[in-house]
PDB file of N, CA and C in Angstrom:
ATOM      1  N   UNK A   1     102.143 119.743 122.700  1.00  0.00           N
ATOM      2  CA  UNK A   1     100.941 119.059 122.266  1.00  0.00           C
ATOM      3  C   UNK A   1      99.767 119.584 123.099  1.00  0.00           C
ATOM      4  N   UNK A   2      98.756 119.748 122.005  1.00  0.00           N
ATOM      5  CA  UNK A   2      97.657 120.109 123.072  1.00  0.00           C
ATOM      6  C   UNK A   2      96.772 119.027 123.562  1.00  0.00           C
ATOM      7  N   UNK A   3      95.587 118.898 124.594  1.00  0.00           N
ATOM      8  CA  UNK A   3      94.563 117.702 124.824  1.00  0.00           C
ATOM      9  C   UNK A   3      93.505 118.323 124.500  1.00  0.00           C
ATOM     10  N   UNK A   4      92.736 117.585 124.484  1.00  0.00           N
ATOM     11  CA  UNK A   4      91.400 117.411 124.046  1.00  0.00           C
ATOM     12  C   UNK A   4      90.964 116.686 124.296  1.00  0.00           C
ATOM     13  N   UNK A   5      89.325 116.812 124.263  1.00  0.00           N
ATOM     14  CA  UNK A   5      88.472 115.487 124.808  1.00  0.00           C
ATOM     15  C   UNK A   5      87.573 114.877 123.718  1.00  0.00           C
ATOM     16  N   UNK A   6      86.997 113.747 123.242  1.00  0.00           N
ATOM     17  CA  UNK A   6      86.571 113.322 122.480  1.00  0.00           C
ATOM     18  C   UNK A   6      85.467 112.383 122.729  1.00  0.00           C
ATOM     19  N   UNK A   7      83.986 112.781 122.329  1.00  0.00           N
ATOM     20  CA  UNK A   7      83.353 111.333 122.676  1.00  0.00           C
ATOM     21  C   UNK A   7      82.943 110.640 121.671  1.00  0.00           C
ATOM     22  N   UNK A   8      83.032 109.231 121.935  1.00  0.00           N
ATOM     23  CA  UNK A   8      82.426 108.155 121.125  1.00  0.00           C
ATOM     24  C   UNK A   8      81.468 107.171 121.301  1.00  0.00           C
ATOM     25  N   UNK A   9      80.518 106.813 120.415  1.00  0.00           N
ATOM     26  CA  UNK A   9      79.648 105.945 120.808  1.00  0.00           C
ATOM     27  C   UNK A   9      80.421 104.678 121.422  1.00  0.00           C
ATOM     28  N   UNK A  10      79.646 103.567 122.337  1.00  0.00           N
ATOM     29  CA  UNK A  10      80.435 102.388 122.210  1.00  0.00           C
ATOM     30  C   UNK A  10      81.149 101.569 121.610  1.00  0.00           C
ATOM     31  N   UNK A  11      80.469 101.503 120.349  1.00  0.00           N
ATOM     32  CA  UNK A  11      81.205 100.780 118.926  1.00  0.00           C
ATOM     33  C   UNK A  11      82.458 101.533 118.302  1.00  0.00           C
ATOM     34  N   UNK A  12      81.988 102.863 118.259  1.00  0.00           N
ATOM     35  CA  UNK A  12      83.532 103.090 117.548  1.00  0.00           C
ATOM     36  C   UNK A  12      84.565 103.481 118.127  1.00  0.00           C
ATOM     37  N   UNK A  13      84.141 103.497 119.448  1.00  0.00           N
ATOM     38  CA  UNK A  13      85.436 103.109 120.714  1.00  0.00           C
ATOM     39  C   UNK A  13      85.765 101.716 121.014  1.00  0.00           C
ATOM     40  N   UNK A  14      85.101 100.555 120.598  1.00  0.00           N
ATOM     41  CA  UNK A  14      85.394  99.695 120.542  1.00  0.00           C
ATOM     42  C   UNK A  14      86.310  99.240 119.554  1.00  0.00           C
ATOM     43  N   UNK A  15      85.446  99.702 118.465  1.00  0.00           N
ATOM     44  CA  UNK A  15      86.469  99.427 117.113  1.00  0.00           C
ATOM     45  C   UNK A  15      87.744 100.228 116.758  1.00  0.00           C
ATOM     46  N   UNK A  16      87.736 101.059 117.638  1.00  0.00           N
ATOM     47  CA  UNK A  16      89.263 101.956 117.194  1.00  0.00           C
ATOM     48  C   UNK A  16      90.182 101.123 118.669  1.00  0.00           C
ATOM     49  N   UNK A  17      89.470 100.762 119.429  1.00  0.00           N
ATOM     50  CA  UNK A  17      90.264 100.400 120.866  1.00  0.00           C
ATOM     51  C   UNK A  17      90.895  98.484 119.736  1.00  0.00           C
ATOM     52  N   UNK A  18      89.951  98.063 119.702  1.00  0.00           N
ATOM     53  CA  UNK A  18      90.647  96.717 118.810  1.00  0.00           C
ATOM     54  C   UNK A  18      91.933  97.326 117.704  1.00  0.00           C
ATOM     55  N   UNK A  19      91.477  98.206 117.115  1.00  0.00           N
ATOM     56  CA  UNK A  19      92.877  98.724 115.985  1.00  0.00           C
ATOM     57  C   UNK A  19      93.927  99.287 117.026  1.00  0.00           C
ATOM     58  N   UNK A  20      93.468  99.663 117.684  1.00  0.00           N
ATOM     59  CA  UNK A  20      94.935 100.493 118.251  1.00  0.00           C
ATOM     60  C   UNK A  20      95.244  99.198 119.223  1.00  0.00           C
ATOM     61  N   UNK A  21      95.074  98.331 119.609  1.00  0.00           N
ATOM     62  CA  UNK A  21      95.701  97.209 120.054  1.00  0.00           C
ATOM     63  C   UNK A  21      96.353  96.163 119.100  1.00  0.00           C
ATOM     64  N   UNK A  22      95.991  96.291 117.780  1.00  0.00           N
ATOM     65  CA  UNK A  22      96.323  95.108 117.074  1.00  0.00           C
ATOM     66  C   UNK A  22      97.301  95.755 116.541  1.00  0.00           C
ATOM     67  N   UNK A  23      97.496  97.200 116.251  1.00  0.00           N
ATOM     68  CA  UNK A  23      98.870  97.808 116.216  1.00  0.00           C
ATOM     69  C   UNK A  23     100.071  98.181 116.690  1.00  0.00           C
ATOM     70  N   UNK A  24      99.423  97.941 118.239  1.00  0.00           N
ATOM     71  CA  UNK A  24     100.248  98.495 119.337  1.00  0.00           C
ATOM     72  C   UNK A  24     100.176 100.003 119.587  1.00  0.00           C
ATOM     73  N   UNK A  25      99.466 100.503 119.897  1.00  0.00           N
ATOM     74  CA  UNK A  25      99.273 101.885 119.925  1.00  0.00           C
ATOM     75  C   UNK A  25      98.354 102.048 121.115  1.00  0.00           C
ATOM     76  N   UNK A  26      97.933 103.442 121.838  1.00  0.00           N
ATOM     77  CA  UNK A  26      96.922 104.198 122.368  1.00  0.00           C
ATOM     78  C   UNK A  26      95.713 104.041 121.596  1.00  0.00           C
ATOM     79  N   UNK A  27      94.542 104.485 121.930  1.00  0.00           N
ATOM     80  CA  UNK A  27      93.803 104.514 121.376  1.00  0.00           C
ATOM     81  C   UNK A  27      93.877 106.376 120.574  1.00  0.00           C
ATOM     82  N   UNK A  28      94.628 107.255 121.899  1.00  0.00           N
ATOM     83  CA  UNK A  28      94.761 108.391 121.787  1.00  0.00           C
ATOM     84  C   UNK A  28      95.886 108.246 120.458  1.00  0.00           C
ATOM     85  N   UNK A  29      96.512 107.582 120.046  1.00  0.00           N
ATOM     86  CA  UNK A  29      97.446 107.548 119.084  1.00  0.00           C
ATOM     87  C   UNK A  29      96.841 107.594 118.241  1.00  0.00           C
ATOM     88  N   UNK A  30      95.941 106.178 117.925  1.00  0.00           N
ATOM     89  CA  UNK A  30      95.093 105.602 116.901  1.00  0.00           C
ATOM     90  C   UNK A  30      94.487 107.287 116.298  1.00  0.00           C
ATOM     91  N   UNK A  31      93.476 107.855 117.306  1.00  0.00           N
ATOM     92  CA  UNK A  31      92.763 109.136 116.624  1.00  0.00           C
ATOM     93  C   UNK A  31      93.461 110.019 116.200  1.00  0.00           C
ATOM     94  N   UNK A  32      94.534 110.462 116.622  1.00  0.00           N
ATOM     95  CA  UNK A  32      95.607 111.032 116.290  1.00  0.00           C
ATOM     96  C   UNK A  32      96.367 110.804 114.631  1.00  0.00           C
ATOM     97  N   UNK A  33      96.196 109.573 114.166  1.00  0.00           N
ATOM     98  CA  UNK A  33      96.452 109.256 113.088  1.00  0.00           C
ATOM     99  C   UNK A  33      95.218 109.335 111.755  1.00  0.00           C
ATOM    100  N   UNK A  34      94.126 109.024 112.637  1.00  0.00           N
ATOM    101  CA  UNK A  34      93.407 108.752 111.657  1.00  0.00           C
ATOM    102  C   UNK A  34      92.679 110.372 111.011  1.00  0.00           C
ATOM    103  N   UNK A  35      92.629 111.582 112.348  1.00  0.00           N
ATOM    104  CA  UNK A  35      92.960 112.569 112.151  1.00  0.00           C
ATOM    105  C   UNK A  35      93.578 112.896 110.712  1.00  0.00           C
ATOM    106  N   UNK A  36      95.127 112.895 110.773  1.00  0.00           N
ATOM    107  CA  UNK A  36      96.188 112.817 110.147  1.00  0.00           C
ATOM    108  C   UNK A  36      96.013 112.848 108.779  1.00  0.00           C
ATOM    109  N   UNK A  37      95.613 111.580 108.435  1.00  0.00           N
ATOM    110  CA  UNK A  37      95.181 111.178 107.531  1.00  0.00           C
ATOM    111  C   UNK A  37      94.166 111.635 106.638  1.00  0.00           C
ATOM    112  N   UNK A  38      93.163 112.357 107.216  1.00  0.00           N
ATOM    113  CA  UNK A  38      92.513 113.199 106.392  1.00  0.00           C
ATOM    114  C   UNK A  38      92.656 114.676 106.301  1.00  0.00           C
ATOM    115  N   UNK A  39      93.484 115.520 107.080  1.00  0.00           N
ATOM    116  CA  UNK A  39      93.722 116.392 106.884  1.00  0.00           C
ATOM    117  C   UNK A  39      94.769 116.701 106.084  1.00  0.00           C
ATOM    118  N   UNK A  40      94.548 117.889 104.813  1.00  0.00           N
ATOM    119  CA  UNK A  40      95.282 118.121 103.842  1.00  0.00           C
ATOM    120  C   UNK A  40      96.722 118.411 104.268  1.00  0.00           C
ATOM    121  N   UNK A  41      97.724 117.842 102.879  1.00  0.00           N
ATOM    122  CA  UNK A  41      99.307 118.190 104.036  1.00  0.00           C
ATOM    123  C   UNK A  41      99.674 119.400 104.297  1.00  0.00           C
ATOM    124  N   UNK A  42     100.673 119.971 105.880  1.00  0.00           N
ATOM    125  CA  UNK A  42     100.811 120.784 106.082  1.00  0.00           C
ATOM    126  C   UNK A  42     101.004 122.421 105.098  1.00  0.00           C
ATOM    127  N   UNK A  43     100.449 123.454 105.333  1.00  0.00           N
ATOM    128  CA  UNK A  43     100.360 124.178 104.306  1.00  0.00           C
ATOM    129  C   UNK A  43     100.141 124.335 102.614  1.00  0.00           C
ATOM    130  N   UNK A  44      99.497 122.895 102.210  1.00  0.00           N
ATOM    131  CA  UNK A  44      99.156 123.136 100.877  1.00  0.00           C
ATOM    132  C   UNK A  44      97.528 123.314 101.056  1.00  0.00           C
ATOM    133  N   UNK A  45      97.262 124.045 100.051  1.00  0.00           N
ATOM    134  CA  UNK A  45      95.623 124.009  99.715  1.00  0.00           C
ATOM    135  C   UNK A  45      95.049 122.234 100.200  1.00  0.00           C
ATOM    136  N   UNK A  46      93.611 122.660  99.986  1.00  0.00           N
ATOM    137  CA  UNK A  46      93.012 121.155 100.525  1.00  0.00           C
ATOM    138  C   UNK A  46      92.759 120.202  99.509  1.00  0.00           C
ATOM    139  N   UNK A  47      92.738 120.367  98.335  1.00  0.00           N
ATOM    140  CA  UNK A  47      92.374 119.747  97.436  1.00  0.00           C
ATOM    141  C   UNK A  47      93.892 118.968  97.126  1.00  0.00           C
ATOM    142  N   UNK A  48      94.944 119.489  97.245  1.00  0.00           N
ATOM    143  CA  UNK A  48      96.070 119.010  97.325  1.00  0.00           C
ATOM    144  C   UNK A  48      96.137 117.401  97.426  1.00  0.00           C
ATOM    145  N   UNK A  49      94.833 117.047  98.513  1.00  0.00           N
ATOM    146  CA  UNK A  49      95.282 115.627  98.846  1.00  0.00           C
ATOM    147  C   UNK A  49      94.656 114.787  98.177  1.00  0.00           C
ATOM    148  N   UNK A  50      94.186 115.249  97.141  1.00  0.00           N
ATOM    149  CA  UNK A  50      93.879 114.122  96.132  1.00  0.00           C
ATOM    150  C   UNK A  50      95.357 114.217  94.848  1.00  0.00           C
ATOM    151  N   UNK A  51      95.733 114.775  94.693  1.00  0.00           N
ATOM    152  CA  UNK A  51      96.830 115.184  93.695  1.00  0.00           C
ATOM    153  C   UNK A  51      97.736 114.022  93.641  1.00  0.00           C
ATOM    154  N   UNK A  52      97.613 113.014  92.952  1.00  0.00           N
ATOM    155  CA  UNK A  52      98.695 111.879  92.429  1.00  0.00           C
ATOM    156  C   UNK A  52      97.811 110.739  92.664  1.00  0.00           C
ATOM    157  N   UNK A  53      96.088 110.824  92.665  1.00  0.00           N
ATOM    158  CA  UNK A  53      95.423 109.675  93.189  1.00  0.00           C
ATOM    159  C   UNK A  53      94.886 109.360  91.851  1.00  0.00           C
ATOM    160  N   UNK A  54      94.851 109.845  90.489  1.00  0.00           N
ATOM    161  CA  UNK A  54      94.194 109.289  89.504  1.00  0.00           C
ATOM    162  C   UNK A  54      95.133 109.155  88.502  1.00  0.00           C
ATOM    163  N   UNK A  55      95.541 108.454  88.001  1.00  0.00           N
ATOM    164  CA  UNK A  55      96.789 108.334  86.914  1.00  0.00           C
ATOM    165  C   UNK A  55      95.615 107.906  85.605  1.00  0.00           C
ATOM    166  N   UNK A  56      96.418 108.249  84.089  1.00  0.00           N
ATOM    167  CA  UNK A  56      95.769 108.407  82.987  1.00  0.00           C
ATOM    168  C   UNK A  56      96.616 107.015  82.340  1.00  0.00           C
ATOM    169  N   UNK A  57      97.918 106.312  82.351  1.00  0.00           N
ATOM    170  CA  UNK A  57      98.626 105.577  82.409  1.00  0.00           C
ATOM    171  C   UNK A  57      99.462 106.380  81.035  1.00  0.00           C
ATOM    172  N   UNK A  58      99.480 107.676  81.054  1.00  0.00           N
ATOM    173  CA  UNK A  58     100.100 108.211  80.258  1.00  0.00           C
ATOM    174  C   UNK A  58     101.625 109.166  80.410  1.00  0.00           C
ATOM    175  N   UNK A  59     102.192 108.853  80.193  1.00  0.00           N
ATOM    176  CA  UNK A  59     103.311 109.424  81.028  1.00  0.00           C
ATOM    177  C   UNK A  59     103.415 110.689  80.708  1.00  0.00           C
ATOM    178  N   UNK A  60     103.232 111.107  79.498  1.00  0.00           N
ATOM    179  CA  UNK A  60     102.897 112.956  78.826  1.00  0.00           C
ATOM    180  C   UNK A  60     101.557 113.512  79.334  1.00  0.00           C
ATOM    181  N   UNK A  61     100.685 112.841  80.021  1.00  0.00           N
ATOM    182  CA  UNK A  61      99.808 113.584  80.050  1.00  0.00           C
ATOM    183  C   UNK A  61      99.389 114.835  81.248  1.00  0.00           C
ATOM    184  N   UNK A  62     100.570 115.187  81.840  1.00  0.00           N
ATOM    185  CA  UNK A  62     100.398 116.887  82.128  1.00  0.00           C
ATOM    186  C   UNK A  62     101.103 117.754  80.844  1.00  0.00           C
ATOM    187  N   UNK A  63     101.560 117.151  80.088  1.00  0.00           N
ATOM    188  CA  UNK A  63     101.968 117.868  79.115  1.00  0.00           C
ATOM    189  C   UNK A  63     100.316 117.854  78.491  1.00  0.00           C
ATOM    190  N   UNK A  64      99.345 117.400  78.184  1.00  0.00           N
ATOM    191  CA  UNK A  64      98.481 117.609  77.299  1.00  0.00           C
ATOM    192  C   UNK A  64      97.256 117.334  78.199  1.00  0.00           C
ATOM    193  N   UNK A  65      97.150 117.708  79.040  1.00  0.00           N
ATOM    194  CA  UNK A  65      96.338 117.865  80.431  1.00  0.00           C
ATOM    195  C   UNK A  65      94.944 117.922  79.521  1.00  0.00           C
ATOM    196  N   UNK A  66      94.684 118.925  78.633  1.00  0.00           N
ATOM    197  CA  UNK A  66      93.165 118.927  78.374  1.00  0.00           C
ATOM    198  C   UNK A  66      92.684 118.315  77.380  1.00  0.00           C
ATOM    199  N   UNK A  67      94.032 117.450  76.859  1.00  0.00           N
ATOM    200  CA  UNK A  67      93.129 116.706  76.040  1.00  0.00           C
ATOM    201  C   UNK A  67      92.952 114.793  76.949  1.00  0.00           C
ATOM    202  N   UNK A  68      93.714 114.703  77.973  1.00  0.00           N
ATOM    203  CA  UNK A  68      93.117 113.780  78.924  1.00  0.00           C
ATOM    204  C   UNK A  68      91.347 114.235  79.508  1.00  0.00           C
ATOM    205  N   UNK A  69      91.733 115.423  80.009  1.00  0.00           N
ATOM    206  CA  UNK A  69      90.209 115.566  80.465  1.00  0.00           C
ATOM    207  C   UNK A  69      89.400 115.520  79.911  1.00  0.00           C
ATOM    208  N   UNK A  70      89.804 116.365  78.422  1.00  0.00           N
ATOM    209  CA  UNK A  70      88.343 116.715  77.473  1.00  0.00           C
ATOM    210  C   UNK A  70      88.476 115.784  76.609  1.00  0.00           C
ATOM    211  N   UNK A  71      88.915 114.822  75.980  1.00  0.00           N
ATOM    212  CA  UNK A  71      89.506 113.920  74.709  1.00  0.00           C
ATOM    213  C   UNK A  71      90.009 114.930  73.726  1.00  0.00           C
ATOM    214  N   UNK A  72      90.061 114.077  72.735  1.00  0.00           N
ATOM    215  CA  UNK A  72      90.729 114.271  71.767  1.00  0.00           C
ATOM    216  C   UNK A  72      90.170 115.547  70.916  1.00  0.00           C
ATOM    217  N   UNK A  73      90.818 116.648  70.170  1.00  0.00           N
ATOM    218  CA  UNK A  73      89.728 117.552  69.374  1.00  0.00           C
ATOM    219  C   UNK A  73      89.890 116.508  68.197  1.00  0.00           C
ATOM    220  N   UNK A  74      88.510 116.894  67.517  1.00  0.00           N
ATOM    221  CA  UNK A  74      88.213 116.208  66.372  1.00  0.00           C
ATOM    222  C   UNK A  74      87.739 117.672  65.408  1.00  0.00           C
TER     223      UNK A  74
END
């Protein structure tokens, strides 16, 4: 693991120091996660991490992908 140093205003060292206590964690944990969390998953492209966040409620619809996006041809 590597270190690093990080600064924060008062507040959002405050407010990450309250989360990482109400979780049980570091605060160094806490950033560590929240990190995490926005960085795309290991070795896929970045856009990747939106991929399964918008559902069409259609269960075929990567089968007919452009007519979800574009509607219907008429």
């Amino acid at each position: 693991m590597l270190r690093t140093q990080v600064s924060l205003d008062e507040q959002d060292y405050k407010l990450a120091k309250r989360e990482a206590t109400t979780m049980g964690i570091s605060v160094a944990e806490y950033v560590r996660r929240a990190i995490r969390s926005v960085l795309p998953p290991s070795g896929k492209p970045r856009w990747m991490r939106y991929a399964g966040l918008v559902e069409s409620g259609n269960r075929q619809s990567s089968q007919s992908i452009d007519e979800v996006v574009y509607g219907n041809k008429d």
